[in-house]
PDB file of N, CA and C in Angstrom:
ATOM      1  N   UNK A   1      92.827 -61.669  16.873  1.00  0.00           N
ATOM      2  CA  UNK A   1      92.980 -60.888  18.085  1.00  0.00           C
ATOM      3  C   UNK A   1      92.319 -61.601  19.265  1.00  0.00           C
ATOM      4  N   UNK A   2      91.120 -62.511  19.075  1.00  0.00           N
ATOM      5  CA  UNK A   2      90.562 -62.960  20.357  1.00  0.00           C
ATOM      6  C   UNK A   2      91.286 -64.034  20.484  1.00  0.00           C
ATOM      7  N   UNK A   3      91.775 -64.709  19.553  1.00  0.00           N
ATOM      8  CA  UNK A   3      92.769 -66.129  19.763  1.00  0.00           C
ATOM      9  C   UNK A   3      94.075 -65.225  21.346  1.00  0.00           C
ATOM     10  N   UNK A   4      94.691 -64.406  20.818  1.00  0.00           N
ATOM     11  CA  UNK A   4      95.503 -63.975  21.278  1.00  0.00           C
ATOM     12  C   UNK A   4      94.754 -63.184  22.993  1.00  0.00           C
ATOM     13  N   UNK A   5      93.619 -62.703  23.099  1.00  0.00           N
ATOM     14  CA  UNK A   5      93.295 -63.000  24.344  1.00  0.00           C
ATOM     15  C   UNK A   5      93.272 -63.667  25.083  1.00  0.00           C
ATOM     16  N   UNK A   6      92.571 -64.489  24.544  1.00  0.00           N
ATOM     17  CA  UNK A   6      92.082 -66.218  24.736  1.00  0.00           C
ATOM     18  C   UNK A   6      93.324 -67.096  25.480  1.00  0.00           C
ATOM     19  N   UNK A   7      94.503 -66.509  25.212  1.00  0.00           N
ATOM     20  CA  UNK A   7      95.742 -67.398  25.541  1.00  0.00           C
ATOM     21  C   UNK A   7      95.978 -66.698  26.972  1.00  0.00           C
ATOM     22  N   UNK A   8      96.618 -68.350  27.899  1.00  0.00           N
ATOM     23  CA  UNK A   8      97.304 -67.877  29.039  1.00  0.00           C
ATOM     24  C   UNK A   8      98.673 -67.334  28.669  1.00  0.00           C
ATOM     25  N   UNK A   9      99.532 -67.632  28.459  1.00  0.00           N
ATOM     26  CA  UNK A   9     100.942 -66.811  28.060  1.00  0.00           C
ATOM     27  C   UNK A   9     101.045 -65.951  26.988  1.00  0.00           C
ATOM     28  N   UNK A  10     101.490 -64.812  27.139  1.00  0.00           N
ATOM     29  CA  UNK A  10     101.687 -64.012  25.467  1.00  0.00           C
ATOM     30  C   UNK A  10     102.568 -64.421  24.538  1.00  0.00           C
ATOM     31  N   UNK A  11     102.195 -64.743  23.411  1.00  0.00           N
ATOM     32  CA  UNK A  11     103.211 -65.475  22.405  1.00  0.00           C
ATOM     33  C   UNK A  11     103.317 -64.236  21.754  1.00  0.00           C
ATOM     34  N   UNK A  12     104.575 -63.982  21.577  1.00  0.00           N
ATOM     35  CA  UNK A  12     105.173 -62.422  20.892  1.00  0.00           C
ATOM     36  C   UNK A  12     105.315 -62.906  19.150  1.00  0.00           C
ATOM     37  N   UNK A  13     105.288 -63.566  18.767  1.00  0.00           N
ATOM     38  CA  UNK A  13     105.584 -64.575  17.349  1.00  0.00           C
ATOM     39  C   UNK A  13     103.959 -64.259  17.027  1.00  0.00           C
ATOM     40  N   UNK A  14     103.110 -64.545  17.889  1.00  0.00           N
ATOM     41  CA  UNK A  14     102.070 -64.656  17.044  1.00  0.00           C
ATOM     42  C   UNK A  14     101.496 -63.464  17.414  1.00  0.00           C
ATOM     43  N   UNK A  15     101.745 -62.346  18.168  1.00  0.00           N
ATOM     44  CA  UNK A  15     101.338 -61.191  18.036  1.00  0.00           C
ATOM     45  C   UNK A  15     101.583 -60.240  16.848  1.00  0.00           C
ATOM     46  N   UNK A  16     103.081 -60.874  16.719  1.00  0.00           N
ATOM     47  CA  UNK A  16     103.378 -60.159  15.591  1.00  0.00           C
ATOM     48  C   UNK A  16     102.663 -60.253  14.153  1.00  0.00           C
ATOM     49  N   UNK A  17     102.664 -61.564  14.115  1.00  0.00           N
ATOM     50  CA  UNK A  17     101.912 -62.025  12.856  1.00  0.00           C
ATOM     51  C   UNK A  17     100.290 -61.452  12.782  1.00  0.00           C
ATOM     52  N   UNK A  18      99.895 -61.280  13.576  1.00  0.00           N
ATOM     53  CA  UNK A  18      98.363 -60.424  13.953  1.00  0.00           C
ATOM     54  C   UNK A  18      98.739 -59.590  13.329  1.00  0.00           C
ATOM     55  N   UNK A  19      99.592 -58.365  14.026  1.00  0.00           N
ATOM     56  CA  UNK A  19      99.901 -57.163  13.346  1.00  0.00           C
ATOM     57  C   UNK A  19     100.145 -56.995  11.952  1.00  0.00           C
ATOM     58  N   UNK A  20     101.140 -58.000  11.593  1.00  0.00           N
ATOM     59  CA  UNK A  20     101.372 -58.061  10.344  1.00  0.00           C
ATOM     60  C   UNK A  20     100.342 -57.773   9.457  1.00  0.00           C
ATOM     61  N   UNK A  21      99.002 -59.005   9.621  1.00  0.00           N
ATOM     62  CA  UNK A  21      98.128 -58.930   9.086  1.00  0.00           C
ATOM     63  C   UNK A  21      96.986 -57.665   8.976  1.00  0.00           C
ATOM     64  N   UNK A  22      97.131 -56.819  10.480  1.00  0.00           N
ATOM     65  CA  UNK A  22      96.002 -56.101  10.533  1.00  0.00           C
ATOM     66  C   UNK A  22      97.021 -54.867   9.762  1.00  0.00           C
ATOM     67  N   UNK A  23      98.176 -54.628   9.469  1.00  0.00           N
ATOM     68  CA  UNK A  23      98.416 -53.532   8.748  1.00  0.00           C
ATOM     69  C   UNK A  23      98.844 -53.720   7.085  1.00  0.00           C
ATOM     70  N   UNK A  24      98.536 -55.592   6.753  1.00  0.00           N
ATOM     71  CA  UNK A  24      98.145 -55.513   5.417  1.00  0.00           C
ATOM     72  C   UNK A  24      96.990 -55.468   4.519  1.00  0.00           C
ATOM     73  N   UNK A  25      96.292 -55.175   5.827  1.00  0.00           N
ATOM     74  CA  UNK A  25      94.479 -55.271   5.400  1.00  0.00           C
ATOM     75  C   UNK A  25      94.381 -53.855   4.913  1.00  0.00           C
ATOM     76  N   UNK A  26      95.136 -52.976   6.274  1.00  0.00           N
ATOM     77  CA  UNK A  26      94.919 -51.401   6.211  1.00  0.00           C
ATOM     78  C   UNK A  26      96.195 -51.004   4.895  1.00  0.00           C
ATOM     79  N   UNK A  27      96.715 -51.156   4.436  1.00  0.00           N
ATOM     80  CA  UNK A  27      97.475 -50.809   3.707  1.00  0.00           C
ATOM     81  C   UNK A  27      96.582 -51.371   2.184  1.00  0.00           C
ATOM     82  N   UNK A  28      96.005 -52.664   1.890  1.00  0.00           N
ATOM     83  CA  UNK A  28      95.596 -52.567   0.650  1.00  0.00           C
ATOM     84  C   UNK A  28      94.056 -51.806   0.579  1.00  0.00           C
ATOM     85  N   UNK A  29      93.062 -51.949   2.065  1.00  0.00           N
ATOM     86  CA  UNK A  29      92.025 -51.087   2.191  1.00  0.00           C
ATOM     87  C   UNK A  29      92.566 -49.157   1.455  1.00  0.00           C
ATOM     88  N   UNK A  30      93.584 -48.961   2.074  1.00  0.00           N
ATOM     89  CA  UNK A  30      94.342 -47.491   1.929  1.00  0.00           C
ATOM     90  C   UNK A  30      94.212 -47.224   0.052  1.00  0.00           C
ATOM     91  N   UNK A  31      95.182 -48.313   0.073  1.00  0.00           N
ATOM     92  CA  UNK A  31      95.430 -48.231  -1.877  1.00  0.00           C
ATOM     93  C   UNK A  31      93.941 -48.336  -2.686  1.00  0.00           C
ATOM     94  N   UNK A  32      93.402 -49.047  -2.688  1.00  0.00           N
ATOM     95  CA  UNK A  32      91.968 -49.057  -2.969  1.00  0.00           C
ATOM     96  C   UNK A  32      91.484 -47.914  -2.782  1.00  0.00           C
ATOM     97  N   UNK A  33      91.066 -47.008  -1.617  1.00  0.00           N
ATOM     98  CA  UNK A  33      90.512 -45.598  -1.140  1.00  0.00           C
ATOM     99  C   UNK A  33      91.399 -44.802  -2.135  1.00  0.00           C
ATOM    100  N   UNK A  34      92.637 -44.357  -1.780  1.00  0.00           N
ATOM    101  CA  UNK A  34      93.231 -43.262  -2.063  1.00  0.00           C
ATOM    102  C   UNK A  34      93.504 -43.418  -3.665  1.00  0.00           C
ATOM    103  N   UNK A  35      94.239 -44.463  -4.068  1.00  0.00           N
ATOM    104  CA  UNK A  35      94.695 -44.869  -5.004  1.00  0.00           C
ATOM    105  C   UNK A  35      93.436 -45.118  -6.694  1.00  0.00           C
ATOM    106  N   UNK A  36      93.112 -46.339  -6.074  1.00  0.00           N
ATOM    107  CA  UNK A  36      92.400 -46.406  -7.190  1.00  0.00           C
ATOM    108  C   UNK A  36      90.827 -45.282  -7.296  1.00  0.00           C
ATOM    109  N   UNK A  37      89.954 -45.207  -5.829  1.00  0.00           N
ATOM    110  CA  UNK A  37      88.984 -45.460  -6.050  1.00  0.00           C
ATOM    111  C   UNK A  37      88.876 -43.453  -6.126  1.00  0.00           C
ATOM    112  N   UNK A  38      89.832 -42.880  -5.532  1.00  0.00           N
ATOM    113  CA  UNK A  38      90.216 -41.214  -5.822  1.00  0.00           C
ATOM    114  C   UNK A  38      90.939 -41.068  -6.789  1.00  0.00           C
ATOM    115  N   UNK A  39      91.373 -41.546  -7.445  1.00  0.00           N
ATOM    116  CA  UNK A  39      92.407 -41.244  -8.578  1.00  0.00           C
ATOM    117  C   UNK A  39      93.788 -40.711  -8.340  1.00  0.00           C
ATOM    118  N   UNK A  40      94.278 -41.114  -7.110  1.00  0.00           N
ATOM    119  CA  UNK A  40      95.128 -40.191  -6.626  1.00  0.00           C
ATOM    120  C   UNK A  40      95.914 -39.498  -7.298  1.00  0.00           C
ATOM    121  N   UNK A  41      96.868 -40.439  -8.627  1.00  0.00           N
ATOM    122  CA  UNK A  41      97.456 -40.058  -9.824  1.00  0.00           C
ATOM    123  C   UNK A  41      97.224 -38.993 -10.038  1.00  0.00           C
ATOM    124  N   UNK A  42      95.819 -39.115 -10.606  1.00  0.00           N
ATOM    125  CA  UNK A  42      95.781 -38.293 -11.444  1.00  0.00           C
ATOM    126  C   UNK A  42      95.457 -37.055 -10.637  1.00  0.00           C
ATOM    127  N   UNK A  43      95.056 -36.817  -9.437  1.00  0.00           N
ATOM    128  CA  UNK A  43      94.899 -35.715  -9.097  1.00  0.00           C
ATOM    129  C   UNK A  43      96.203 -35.006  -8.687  1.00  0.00           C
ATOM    130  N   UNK A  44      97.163 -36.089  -8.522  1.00  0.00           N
ATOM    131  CA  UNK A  44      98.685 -34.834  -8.243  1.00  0.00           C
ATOM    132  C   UNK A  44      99.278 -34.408  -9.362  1.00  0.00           C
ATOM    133  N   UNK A  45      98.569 -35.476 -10.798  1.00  0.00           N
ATOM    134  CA  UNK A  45      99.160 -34.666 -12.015  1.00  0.00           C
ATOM    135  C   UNK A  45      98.494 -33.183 -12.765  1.00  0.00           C
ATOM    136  N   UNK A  46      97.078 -33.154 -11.891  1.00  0.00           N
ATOM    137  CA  UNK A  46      96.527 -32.149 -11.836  1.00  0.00           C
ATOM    138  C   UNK A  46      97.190 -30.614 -11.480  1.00  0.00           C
ATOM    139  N   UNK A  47      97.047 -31.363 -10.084  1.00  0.00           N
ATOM    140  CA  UNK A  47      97.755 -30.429  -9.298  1.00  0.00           C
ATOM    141  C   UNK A  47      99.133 -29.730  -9.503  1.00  0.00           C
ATOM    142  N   UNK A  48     100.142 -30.822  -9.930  1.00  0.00           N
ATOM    143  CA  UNK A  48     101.161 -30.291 -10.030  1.00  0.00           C
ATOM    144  C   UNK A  48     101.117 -29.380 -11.839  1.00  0.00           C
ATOM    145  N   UNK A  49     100.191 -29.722 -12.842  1.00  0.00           N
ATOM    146  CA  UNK A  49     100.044 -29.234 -14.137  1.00  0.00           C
ATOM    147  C   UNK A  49      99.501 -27.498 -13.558  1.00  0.00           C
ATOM    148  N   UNK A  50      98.647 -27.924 -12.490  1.00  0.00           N
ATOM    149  CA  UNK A  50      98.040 -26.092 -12.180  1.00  0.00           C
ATOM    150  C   UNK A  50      98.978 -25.205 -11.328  1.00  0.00           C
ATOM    151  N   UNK A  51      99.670 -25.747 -10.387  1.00  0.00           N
ATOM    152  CA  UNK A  51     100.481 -25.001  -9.733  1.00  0.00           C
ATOM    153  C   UNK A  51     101.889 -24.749 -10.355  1.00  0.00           C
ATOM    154  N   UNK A  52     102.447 -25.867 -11.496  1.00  0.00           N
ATOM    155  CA  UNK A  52     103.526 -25.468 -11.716  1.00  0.00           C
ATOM    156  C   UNK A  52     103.364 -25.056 -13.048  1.00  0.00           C
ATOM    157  N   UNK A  53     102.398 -24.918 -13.578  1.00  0.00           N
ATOM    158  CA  UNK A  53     101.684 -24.937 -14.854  1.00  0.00           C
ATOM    159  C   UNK A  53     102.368 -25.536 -15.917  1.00  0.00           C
ATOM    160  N   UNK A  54     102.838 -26.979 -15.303  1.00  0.00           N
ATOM    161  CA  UNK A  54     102.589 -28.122 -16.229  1.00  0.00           C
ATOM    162  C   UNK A  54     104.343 -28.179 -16.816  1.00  0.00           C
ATOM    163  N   UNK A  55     104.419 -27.203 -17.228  1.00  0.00           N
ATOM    164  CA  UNK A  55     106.609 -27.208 -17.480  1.00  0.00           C
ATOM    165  C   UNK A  55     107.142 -25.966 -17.718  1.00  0.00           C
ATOM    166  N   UNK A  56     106.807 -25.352 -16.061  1.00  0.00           N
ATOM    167  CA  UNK A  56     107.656 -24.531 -15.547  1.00  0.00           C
ATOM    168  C   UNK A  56     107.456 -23.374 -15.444  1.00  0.00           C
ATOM    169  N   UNK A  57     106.352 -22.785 -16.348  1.00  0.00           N
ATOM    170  CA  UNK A  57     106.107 -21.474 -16.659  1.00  0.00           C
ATOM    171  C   UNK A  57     106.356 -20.696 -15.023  1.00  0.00           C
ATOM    172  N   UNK A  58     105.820 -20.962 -13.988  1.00  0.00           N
ATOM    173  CA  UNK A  58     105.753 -20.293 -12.522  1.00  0.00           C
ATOM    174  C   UNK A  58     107.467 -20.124 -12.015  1.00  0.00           C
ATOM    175  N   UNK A  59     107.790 -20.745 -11.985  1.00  0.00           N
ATOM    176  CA  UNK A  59     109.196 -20.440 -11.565  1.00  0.00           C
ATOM    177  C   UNK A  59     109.793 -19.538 -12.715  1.00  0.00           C
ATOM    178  N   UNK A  60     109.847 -19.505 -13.724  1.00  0.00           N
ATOM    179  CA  UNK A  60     110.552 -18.919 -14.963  1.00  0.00           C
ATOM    180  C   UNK A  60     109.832 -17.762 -14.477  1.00  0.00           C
ATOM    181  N   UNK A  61     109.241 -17.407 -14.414  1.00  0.00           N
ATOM    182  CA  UNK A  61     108.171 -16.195 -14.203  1.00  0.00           C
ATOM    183  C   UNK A  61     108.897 -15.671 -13.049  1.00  0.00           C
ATOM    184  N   UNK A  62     108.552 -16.403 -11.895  1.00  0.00           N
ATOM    185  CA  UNK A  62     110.112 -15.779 -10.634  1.00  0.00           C
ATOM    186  C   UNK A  62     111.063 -15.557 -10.939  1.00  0.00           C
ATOM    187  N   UNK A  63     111.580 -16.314 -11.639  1.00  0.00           N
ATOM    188  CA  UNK A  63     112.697 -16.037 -12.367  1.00  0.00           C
ATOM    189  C   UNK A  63     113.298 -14.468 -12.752  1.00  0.00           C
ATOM    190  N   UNK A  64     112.348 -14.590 -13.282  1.00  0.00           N
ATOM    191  CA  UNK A  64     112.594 -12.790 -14.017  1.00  0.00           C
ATOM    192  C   UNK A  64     112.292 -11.944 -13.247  1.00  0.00           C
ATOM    193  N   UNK A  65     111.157 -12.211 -12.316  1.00  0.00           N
ATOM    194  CA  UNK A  65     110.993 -11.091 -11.120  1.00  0.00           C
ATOM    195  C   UNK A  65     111.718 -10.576 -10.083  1.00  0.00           C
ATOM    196  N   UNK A  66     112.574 -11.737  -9.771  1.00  0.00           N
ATOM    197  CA  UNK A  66     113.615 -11.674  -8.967  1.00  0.00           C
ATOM    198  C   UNK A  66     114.841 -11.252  -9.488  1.00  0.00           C
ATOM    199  N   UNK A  67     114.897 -11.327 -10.431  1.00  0.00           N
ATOM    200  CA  UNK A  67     116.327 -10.690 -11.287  1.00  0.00           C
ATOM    201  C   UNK A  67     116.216  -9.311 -11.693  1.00  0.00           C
ATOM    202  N   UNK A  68     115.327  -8.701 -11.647  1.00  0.00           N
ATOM    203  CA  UNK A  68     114.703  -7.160 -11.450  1.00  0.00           C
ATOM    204  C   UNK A  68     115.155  -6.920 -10.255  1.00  0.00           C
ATOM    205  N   UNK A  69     115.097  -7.480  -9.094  1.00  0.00           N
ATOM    206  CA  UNK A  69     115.095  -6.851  -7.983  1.00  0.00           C
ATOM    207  C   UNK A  69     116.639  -7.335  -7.433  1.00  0.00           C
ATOM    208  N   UNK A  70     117.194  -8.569  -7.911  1.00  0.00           N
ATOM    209  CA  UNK A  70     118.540  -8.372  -7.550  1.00  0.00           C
ATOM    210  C   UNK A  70     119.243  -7.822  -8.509  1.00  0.00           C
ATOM    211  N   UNK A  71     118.662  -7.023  -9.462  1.00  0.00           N
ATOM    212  CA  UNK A  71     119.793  -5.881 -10.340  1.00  0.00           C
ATOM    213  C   UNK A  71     119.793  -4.226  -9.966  1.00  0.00           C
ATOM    214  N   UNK A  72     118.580  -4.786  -8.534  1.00  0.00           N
ATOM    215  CA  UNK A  72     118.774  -3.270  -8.049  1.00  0.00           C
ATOM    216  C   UNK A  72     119.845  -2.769  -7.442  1.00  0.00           C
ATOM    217  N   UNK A  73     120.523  -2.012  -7.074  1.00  0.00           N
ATOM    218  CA  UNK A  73     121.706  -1.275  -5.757  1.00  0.00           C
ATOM    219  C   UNK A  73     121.027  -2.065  -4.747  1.00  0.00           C
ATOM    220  N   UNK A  74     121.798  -2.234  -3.592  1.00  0.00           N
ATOM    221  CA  UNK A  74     121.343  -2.533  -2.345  1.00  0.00           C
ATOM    222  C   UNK A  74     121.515  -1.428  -1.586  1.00  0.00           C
ATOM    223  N   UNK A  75     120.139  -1.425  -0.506  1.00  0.00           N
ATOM    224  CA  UNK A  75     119.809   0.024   0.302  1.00  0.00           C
ATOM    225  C   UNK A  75     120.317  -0.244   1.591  1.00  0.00           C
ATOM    226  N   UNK A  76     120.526   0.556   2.303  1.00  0.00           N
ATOM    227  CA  UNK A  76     121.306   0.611   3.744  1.00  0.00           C
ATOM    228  C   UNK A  76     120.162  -0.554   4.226  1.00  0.00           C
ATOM    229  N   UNK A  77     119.132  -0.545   4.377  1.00  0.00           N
ATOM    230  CA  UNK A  77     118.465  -1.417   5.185  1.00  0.00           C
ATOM    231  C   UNK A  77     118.274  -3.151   4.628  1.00  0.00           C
ATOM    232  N   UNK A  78     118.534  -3.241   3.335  1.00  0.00           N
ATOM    233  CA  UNK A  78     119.194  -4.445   2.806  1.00  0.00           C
ATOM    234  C   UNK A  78     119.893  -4.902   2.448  1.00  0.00           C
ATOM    235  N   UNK A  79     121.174  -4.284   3.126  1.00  0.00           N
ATOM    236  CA  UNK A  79     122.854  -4.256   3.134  1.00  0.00           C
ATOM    237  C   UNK A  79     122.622  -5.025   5.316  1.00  0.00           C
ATOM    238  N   UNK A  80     121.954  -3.968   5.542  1.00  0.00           N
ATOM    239  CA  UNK A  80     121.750  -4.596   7.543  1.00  0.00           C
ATOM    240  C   UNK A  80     121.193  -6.127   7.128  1.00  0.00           C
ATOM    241  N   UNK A  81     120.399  -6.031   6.557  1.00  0.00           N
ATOM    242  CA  UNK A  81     119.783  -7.408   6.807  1.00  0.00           C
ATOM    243  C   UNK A  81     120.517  -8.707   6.184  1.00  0.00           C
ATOM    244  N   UNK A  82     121.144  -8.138   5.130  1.00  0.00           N
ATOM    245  CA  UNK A  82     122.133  -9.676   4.523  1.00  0.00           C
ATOM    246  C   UNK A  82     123.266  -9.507   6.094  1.00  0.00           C
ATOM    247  N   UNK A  83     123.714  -8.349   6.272  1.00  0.00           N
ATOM    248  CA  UNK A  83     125.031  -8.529   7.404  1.00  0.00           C
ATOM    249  C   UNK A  83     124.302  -9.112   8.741  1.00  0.00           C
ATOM    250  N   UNK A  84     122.898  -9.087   8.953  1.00  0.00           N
ATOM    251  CA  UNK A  84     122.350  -9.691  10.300  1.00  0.00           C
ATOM    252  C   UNK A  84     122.220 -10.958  10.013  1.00  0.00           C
ATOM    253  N   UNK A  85     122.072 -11.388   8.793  1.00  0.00           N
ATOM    254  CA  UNK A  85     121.656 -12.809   8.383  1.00  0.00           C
ATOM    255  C   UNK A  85     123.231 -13.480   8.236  1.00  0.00           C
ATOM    256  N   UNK A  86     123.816 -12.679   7.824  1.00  0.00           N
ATOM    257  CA  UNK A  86     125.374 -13.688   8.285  1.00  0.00           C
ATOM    258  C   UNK A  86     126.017 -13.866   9.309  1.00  0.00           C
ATOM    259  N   UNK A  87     125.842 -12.219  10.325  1.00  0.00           N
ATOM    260  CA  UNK A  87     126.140 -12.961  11.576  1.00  0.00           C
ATOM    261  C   UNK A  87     125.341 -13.893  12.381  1.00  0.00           C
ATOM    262  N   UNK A  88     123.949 -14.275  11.742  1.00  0.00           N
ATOM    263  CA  UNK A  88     122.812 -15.369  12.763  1.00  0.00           C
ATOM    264  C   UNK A  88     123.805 -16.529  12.059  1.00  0.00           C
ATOM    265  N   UNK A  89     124.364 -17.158  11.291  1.00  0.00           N
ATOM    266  CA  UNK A  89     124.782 -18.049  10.826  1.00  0.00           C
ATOM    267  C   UNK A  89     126.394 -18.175  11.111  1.00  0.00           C
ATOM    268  N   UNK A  90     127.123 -17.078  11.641  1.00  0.00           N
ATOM    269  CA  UNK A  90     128.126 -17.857  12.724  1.00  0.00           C
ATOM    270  C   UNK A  90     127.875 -18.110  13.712  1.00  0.00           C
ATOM    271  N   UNK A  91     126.903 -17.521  14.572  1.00  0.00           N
ATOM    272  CA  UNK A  91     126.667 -17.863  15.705  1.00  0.00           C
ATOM    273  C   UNK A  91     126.012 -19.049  16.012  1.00  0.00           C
TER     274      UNK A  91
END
């Protein structure tokens, strides 16, 4: 970067190549932090094992909850709201 001060004319070739460099420093600095030195892996296999509890149980679970409630009749006021929600979608 001070080379590139340092100069009377701006050389766009070697600016670039600066850049190049200063966002492969920050990109393997990044992987190192996030990657190795947090475990990142393993914390989204965490994450995704607790929130989706691992194969599927949470959705299957909606699943059935929601099929209770669309085996109900539909009531005047959720008969308006599917017909308001189709006319927002021609318009």
């Amino acid at each position: 970067m001070y080379d590139l001060q340092n100069m009377q004319r701006f050389d766009l070739t070697r600016f670039e190549d600066v850049i190049g460099e200063i966002r492969t420093c920050v990109a393997e600095h990044l992987w190192q932090l996030a990657v190795e030195k947090a475990e990142m892996f393993t914390q989204i296999k965490l994450m995704k094992d607790f929130f989706l509890l691992g194969r599927g149980e949470l959705f299957l679970e909606f699943i059935k909850l929601a099929d209770i409630t669309l085996k109900k009749t539909p009531s005047s006021t959720s008969r308006r709201g599917k017909n308001l929600f189709i006319f927002t979608l021609r318009v």
